[in-house]
N, C-alpha and C. Protein backbone atom coordinates (compact mmCIF):
# COMPACT_ATOMS: atom_id res chain seq x y z
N UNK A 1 115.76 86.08 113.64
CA UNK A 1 115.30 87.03 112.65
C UNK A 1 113.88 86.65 112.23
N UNK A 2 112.65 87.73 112.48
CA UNK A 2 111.46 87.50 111.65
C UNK A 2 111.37 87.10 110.57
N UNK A 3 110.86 85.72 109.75
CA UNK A 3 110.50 86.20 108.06
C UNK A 3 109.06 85.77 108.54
N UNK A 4 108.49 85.73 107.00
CA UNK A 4 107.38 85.72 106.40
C UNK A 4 107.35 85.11 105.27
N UNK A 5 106.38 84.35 104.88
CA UNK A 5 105.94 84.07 103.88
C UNK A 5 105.63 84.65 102.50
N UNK A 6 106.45 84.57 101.26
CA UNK A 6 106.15 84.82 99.96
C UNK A 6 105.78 83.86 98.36
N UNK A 7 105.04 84.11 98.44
CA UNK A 7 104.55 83.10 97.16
C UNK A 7 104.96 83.49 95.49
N UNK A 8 105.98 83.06 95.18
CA UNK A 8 106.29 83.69 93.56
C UNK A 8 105.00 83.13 92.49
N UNK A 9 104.17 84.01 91.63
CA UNK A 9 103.10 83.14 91.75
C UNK A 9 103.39 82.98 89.87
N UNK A 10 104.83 83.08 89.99
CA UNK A 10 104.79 82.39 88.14
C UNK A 10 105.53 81.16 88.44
N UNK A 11 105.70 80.80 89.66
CA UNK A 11 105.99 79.36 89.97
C UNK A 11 105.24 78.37 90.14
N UNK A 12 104.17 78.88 90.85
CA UNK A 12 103.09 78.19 91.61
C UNK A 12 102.76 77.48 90.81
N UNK A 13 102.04 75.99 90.53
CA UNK A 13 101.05 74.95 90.02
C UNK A 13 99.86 74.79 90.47
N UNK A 14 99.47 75.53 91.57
CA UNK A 14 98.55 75.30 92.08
C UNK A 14 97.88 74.06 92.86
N UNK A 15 98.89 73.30 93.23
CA UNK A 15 98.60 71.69 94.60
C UNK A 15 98.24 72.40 95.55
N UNK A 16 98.36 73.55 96.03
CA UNK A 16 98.00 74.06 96.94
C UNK A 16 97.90 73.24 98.66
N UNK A 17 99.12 72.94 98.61
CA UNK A 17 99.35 72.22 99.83
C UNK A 17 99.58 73.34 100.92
N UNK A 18 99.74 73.99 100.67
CA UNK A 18 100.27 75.11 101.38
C UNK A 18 99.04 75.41 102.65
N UNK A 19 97.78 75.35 101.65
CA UNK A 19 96.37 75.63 102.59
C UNK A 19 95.86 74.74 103.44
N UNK A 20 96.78 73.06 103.50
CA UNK A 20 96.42 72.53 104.38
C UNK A 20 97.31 71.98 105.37
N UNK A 21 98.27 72.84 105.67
CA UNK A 21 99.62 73.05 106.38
C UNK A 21 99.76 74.10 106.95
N UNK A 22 98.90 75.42 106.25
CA UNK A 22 98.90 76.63 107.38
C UNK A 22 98.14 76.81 108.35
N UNK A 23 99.09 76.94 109.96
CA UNK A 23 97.90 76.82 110.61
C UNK A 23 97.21 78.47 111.12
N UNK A 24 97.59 79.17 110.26
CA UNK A 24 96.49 80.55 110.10
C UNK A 24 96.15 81.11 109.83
N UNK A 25 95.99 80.46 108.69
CA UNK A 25 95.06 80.73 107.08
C UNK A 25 96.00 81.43 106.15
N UNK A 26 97.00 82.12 106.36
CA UNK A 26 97.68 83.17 105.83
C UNK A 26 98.04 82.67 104.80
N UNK A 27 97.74 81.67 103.52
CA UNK A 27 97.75 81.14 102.35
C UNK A 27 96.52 81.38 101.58
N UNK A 28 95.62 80.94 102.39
CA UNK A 28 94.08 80.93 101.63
C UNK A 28 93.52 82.43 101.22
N UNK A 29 94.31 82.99 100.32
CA UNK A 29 93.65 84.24 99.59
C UNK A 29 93.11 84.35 98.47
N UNK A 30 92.83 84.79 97.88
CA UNK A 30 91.66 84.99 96.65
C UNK A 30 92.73 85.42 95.76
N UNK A 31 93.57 86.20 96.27
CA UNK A 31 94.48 86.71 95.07
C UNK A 31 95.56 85.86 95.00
N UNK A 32 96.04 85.40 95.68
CA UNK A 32 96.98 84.33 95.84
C UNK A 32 98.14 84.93 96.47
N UNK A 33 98.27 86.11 96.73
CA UNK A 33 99.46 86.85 97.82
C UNK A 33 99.28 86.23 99.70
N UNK A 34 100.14 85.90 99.74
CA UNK A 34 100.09 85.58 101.55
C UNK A 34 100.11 86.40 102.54
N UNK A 35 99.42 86.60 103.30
CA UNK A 35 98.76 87.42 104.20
C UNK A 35 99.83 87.21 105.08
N UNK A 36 100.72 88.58 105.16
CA UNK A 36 101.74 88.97 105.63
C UNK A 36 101.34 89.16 107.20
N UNK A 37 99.91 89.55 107.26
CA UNK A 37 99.35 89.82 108.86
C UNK A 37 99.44 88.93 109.87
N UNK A 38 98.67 87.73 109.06
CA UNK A 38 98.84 86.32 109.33
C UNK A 38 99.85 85.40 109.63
N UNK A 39 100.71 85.58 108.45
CA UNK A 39 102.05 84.64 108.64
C UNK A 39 102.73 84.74 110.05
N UNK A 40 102.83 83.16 110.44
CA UNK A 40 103.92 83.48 112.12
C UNK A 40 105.13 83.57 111.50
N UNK A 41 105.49 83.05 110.16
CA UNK A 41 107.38 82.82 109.99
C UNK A 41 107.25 81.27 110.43
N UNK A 42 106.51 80.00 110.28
CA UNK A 42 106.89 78.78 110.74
C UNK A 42 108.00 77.61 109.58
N UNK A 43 107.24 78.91 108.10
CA UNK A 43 108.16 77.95 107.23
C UNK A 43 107.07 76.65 106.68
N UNK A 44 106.05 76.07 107.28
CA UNK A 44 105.64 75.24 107.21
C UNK A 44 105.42 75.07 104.96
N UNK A 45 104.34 75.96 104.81
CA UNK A 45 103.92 76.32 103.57
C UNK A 45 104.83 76.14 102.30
N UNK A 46 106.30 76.48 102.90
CA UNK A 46 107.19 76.36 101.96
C UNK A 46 108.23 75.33 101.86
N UNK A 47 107.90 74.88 103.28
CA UNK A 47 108.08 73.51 103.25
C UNK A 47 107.46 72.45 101.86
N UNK A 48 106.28 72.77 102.46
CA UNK A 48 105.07 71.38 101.56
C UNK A 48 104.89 71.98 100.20
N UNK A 49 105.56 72.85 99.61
CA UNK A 49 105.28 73.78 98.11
C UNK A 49 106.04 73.03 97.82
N UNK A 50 105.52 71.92 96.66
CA UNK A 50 106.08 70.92 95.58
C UNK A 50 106.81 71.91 94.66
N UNK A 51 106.39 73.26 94.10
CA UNK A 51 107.01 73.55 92.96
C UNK A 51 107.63 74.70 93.10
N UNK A 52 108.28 74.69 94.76
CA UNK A 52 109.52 75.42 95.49
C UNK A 52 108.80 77.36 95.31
N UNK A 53 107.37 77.58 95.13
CA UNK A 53 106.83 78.87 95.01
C UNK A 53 106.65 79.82 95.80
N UNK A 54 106.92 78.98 97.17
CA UNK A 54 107.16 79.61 97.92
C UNK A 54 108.00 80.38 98.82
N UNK A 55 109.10 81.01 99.70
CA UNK A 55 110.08 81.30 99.97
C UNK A 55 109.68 81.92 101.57
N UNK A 56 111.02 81.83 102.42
CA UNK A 56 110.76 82.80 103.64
C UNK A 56 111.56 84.01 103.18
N UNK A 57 111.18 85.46 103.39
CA UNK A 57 111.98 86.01 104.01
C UNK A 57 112.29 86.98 104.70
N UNK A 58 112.73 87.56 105.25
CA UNK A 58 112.99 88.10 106.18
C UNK A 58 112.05 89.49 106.15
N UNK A 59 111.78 90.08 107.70
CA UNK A 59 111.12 91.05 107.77
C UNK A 59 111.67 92.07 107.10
N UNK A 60 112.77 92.43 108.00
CA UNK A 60 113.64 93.39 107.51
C UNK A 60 114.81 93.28 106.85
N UNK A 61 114.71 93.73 105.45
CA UNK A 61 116.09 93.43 105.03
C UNK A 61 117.77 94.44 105.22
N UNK A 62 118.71 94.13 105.22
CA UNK A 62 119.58 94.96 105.59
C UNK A 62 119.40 96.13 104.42
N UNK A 63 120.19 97.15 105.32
CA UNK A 63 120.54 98.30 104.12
C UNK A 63 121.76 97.94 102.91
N UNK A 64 121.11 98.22 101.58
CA UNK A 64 121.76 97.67 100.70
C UNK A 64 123.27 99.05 100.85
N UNK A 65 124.46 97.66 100.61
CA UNK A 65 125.75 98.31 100.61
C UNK A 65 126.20 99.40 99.58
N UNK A 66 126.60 100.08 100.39
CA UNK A 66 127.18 101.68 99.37
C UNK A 66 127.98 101.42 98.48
N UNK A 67 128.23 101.94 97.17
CA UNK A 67 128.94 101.83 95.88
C UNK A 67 129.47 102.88 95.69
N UNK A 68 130.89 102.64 94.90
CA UNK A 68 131.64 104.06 94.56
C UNK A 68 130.77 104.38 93.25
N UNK A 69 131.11 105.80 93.04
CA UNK A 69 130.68 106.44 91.61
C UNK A 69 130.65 105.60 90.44
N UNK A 70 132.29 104.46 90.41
CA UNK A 70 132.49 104.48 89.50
C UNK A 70 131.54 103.13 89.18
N UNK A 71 131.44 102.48 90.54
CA UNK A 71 130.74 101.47 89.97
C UNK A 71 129.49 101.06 89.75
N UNK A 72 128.69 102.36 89.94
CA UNK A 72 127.19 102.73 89.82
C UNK A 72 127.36 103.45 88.25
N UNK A 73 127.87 103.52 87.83
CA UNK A 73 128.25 104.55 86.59
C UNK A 73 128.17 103.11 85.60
N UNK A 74 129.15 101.87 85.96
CA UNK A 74 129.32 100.79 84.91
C UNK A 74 127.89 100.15 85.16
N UNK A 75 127.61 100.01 85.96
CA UNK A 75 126.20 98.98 86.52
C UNK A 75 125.14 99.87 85.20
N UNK A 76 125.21 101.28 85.43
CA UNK A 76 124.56 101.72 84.57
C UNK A 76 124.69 101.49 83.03
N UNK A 77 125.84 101.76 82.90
CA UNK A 77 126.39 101.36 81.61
C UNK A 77 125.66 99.66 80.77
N UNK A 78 125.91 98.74 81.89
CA UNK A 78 125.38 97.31 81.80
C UNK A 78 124.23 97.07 81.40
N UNK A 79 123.48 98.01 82.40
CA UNK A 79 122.25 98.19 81.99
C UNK A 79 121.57 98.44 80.91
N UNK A 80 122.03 99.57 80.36
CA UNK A 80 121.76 100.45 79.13
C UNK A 80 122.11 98.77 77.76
N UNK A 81 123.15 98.53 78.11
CA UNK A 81 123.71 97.48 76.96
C UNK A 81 122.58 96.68 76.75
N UNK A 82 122.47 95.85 78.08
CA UNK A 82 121.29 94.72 78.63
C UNK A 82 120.29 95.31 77.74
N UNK A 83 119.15 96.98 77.73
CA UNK A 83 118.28 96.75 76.80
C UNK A 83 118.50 96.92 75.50
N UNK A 84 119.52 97.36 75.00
CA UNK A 84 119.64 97.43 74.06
C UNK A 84 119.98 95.76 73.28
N UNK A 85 120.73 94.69 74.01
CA UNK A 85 120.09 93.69 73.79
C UNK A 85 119.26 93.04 73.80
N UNK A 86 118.50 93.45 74.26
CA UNK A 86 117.05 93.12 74.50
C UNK A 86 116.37 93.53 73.31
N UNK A 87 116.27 94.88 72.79
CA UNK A 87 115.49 95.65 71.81
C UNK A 87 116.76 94.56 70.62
N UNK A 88 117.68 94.19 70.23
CA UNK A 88 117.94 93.26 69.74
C UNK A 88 117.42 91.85 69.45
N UNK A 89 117.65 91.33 70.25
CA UNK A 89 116.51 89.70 70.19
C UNK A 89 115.31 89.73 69.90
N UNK A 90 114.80 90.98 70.33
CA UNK A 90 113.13 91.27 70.26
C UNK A 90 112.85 91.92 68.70
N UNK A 91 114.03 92.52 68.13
CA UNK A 91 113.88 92.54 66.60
C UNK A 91 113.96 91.45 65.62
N UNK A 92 115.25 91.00 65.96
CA UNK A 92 115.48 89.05 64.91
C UNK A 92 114.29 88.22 64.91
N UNK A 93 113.51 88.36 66.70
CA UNK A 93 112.13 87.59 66.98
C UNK A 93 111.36 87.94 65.87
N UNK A 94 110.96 89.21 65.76
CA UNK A 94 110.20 89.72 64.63
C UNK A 94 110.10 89.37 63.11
N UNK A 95 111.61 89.26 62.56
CA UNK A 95 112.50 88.94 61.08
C UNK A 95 112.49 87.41 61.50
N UNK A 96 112.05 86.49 62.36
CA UNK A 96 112.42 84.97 62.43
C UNK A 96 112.00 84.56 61.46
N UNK A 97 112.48 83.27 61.11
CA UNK A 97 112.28 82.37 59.42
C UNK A 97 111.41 81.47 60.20
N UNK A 98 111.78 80.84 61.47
CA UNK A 98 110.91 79.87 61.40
C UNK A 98 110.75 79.90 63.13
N UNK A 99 109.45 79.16 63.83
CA UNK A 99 109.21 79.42 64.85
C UNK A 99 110.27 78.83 66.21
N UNK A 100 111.23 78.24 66.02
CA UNK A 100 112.41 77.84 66.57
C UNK A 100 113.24 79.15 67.20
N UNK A 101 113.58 79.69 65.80
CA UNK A 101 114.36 80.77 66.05
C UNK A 101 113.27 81.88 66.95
N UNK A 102 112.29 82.01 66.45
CA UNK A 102 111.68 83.35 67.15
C UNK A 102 111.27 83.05 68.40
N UNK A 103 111.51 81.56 69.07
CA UNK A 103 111.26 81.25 70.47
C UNK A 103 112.45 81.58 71.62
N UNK A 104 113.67 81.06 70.50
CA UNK A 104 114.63 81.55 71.02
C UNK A 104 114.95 82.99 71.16
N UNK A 105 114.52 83.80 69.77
CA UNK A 105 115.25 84.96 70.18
C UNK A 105 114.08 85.73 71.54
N UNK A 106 112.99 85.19 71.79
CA UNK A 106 112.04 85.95 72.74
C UNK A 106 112.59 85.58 74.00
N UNK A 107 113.36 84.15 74.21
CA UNK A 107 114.00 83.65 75.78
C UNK A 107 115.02 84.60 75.87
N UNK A 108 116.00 84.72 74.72
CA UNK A 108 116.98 85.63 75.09
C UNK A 108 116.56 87.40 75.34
N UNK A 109 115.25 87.66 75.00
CA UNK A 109 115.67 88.61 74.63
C UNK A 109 114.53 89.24 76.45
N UNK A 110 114.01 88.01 76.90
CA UNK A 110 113.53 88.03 78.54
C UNK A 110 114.62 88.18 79.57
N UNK A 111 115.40 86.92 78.98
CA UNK A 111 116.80 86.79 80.01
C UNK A 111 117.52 88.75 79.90
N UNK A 112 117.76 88.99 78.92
CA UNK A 112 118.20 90.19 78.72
C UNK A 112 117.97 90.99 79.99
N UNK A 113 116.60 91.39 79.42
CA UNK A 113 115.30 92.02 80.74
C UNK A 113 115.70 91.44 82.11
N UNK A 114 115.89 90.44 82.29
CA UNK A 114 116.28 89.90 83.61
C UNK A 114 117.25 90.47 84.40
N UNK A 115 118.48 90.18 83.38
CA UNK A 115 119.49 90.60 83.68
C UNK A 115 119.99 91.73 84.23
N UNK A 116 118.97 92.99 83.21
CA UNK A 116 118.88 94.26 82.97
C UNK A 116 118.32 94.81 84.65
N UNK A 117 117.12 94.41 84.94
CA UNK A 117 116.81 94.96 86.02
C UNK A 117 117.53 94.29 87.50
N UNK A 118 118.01 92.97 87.53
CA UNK A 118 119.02 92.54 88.10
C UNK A 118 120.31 93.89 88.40
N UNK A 119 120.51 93.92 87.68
CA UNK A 119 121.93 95.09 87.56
C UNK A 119 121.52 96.32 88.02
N UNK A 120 120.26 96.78 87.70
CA UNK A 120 119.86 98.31 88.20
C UNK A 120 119.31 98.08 89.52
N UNK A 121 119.30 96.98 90.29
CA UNK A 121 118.55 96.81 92.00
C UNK A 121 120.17 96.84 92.03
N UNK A 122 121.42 96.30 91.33
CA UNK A 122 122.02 95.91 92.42
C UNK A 122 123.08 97.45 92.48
N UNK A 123 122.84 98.06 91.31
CA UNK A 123 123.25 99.83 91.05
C UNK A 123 122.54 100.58 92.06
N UNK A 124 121.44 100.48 92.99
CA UNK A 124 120.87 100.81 94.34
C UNK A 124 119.39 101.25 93.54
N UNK A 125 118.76 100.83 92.64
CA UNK A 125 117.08 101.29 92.18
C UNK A 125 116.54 100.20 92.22
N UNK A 126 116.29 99.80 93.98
CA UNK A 126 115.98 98.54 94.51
C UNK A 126 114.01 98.88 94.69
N UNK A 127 113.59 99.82 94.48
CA UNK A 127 112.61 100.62 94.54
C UNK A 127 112.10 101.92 94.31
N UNK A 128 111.27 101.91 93.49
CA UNK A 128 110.67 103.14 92.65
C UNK A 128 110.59 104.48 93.71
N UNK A 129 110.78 104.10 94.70
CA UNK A 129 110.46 105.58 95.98
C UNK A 129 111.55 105.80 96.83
N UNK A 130 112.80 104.58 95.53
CA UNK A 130 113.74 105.36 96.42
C UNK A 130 114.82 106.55 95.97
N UNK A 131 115.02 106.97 96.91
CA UNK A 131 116.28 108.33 96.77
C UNK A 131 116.94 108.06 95.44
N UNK A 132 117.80 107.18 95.04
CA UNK A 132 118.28 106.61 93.30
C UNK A 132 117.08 106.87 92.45
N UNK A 133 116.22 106.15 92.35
CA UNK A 133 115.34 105.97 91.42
C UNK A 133 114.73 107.73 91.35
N UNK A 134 114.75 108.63 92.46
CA UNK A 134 114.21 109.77 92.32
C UNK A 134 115.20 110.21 91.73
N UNK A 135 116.11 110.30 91.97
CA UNK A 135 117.43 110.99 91.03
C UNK A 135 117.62 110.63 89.90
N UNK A 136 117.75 109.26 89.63
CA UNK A 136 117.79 109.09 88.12
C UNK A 136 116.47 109.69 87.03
N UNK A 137 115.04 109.80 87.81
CA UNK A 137 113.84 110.16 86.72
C UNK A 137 114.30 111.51 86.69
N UNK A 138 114.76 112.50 87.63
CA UNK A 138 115.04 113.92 87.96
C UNK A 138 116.17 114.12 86.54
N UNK A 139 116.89 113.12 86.44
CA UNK A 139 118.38 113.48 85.92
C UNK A 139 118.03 112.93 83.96
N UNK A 140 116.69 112.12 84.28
CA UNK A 140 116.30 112.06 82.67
C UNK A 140 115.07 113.08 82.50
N UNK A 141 114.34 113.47 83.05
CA UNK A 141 113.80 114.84 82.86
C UNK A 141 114.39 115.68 82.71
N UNK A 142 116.02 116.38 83.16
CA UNK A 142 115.93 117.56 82.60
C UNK A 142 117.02 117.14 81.98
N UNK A 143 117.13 116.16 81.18
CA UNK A 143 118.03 115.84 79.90
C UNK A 143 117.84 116.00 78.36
N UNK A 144 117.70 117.12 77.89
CA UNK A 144 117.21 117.62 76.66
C UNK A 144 117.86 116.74 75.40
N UNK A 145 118.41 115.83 75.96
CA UNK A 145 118.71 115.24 74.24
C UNK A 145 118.28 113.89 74.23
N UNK A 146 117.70 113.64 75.44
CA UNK A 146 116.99 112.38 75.30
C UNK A 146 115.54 112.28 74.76
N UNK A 147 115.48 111.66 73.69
CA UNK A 147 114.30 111.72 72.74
C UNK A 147 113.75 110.81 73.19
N UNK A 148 112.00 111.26 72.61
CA UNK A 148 111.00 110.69 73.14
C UNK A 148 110.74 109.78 74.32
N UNK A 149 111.66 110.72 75.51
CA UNK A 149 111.12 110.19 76.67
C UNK A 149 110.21 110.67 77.29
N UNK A 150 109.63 110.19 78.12
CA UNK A 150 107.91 110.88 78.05
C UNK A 150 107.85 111.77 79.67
N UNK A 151 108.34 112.67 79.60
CA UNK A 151 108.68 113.97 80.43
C UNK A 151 107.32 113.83 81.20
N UNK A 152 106.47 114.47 80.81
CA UNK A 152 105.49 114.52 81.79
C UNK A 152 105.13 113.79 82.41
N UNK A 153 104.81 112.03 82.20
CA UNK A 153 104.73 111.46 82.87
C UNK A 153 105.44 110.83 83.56
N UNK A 154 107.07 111.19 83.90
CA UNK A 154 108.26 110.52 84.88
C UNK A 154 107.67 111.85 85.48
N UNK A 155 107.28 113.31 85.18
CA UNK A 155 107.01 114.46 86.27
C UNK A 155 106.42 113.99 87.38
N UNK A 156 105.00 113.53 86.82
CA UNK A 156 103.92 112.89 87.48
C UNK A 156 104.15 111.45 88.61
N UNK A 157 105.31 110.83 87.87
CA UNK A 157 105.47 109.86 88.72
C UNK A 157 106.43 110.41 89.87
N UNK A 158 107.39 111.58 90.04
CA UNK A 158 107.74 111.79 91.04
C UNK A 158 106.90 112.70 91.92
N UNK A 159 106.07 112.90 91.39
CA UNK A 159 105.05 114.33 91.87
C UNK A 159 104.51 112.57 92.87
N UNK A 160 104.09 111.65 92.52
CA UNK A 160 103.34 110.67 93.41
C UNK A 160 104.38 110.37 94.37
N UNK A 161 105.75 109.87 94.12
CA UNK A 161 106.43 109.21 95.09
C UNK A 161 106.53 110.05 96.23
């Protein structure tokens, strides 16, 4: 199986060992993304990445597995909870007494977020252009009781995809 080289770059430390282990350049970028053109797949880079930022993987990934109704329906459900805990932690953060608590409630209220979009890749909105994700903006556009969601511009974003 082909992979490639990916650099998570809120991992990175910057030792940058990576640039003197690749042998074709496909590290040394300005932006710090790895030159997918470049990469053979040797692994080397992520080998010598002290602060594990790097990863192989695969060219092609499989097609993500089909879900019944019902369980794209709860995933959704999860979801919805997830920000609404989120918009939770991120309020107490606000009301904190002292900077302890408001550190904590901002980790929880990330993990939340984590979680949250975790659950909606694995509900199939693994990507903004895909078939799900077009259906779901379609299905909150013409939902008249959903307040202040901003209609024209989910229009606009499917008018691009």
């Amino acid at each position: 199986m082909k992979k490639y080289a990916v650099r998570n770059i809120n991992l990175c430390t910057k030792d940058c060992l990576c640039l003197f282990v690749c042998s074709t350049g496909a590290t040394d970028t300005e932006n710090s993304i790895i030159d997918v053109d470049k990469c053979i797949g040797c692994g080397a880079c992520a080998e010598a990445c002290p602060s594990g930022a790097i990863s192989m993987v695969p060219a092609e990934y499989p097609a993500q597995q089909e879900k019944t109704e019902t369980v794209t329906d709860m995933l959704n459900a999860m979801a919805a909870s997830k920000a609404i805990q989120e918009k939770m932690a991120l309020q107490m953060a606000e009301g904190a007494g002292t900077d302890e608590f408001y550190r904590l409630m901002k980790a929880v209220a990330a993990s939340e977020r984590l979680l949250g979009a975790d659950i909606m890749r694995e509900a199939g909105y693994m990507l903004p252009q895909s078939d799900n994700a077009k259906a779901k903006l379609k299905e909150w556009i013409d939902d008249p009781e959903l307040k202040g969601f901003p209609k024209e511009k989910a229009e606009k974003l499917l008018e691009l995809l």
